[in-house]
C-alpha atoms as a PDB file:
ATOM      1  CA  UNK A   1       0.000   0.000   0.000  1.00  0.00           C
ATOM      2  CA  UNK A   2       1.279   3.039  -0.646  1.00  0.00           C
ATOM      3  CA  UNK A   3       0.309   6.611   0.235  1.00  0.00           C
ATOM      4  CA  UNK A   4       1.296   9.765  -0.726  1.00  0.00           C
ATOM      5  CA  UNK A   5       1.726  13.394   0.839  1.00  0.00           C
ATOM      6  CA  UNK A   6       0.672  16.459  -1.052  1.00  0.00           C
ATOM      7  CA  UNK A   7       1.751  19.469   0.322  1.00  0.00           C
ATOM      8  CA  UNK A   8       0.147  22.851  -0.367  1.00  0.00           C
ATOM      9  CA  UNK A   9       2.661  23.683  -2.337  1.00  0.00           C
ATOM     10  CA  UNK A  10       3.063  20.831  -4.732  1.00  0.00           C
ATOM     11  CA  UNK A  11      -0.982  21.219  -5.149  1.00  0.00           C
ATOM     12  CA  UNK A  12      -0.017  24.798  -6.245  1.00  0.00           C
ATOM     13  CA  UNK A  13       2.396  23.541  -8.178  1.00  0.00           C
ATOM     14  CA  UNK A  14       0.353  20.826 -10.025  1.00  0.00           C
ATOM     15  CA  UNK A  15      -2.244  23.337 -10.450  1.00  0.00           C
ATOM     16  CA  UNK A  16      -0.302  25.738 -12.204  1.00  0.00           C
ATOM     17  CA  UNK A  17       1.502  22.834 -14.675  1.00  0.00           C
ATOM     18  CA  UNK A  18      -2.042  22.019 -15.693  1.00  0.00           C
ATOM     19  CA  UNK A  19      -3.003  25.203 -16.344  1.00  0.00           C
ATOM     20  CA  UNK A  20      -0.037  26.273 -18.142  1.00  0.00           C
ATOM     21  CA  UNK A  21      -0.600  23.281 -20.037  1.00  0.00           C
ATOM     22  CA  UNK A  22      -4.488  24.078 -21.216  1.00  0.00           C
ATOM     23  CA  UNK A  23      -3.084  27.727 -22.076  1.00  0.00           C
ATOM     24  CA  UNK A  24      -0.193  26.289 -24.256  1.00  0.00           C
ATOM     25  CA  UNK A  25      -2.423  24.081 -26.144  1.00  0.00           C
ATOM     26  CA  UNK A  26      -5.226  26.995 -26.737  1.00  0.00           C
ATOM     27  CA  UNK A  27      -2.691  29.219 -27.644  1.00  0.00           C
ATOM     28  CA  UNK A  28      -0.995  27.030 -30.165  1.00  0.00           C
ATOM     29  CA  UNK A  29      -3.759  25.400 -31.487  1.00  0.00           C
ATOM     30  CA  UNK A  30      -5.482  28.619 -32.463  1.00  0.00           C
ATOM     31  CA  UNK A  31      -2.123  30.049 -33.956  1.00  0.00           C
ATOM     32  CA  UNK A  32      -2.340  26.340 -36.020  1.00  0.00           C
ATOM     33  CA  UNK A  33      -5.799  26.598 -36.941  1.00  0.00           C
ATOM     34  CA  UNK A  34      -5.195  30.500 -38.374  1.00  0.00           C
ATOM     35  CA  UNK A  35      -2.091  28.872 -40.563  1.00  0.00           C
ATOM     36  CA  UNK A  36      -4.062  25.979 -42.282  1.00  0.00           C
ATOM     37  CA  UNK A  37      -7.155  28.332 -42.573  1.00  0.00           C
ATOM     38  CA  UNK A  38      -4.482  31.018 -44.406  1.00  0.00           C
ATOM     39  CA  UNK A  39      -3.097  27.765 -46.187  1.00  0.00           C
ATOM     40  CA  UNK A  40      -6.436  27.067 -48.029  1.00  0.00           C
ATOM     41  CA  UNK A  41      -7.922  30.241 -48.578  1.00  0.00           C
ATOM     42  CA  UNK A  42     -10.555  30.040 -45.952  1.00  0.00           C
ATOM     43  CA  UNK A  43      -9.364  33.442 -44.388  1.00  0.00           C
ATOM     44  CA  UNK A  44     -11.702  36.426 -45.046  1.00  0.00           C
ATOM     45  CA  UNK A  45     -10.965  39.908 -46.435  1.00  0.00           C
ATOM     46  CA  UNK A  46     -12.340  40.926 -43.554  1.00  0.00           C
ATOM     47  CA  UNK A  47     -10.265  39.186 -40.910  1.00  0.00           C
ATOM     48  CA  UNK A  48      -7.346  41.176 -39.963  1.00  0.00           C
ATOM     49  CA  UNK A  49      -4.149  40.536 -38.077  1.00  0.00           C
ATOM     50  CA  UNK A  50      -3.275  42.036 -34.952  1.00  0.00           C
ATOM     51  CA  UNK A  51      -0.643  44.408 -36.391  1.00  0.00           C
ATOM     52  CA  UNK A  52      -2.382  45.848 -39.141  1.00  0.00           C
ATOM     53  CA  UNK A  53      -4.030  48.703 -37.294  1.00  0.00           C
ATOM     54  CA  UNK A  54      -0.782  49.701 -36.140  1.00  0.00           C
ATOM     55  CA  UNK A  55       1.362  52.329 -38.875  1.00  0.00           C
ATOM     56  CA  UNK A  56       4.824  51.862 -38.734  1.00  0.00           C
ATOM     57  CA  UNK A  57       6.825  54.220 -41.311  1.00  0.00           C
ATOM     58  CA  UNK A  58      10.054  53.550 -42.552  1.00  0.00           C
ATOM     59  CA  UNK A  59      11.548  56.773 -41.940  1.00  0.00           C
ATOM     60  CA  UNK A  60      10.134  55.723 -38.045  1.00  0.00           C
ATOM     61  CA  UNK A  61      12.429  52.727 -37.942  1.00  0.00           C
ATOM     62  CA  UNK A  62      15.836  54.691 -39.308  1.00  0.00           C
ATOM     63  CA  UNK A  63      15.049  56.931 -36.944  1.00  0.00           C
ATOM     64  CA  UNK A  64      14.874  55.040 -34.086  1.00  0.00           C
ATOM     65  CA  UNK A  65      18.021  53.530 -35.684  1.00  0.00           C
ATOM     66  CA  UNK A  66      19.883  56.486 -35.941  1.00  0.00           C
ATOM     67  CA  UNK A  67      19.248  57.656 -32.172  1.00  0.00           C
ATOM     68  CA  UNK A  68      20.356  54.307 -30.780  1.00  0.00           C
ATOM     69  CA  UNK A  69      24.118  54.798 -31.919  1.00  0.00           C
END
């Protein structure tokens, strides 16, 4: 027979593996499932990434560039 001990924190600990785990998955499943949909064409006009709203300029970036040296 054997019997085990779980301490608070190695509940915590489980706790948090398993819910790091659920996140992972979500995370990269839905980054998988954008891919394939891009793949065949499913994705609409419509949809649009999370970066297009924001306007980067070129000038932007050589000047940011150009003020780091």
């Amino acid at each position: 027979m054997i019997l085990l001990y779980f301490d608070p924190g190695l509940g915590a600990m489980i706790v948090q593996a398993i819910i790091a785990a659920v996140a992972g998955v979500v995370l990269f499943s839905k980054n998988l499932m954008y891919k394939i949909k891009l793949f065949l064409g499913l994705v609409k006009k419509d949809d649009k990434d999370v970066f297009d709203d924001i306007d980067v300029k070129d000038s932007d970036i050589d000047n940011k560039n150009t003020s780091e040296q």
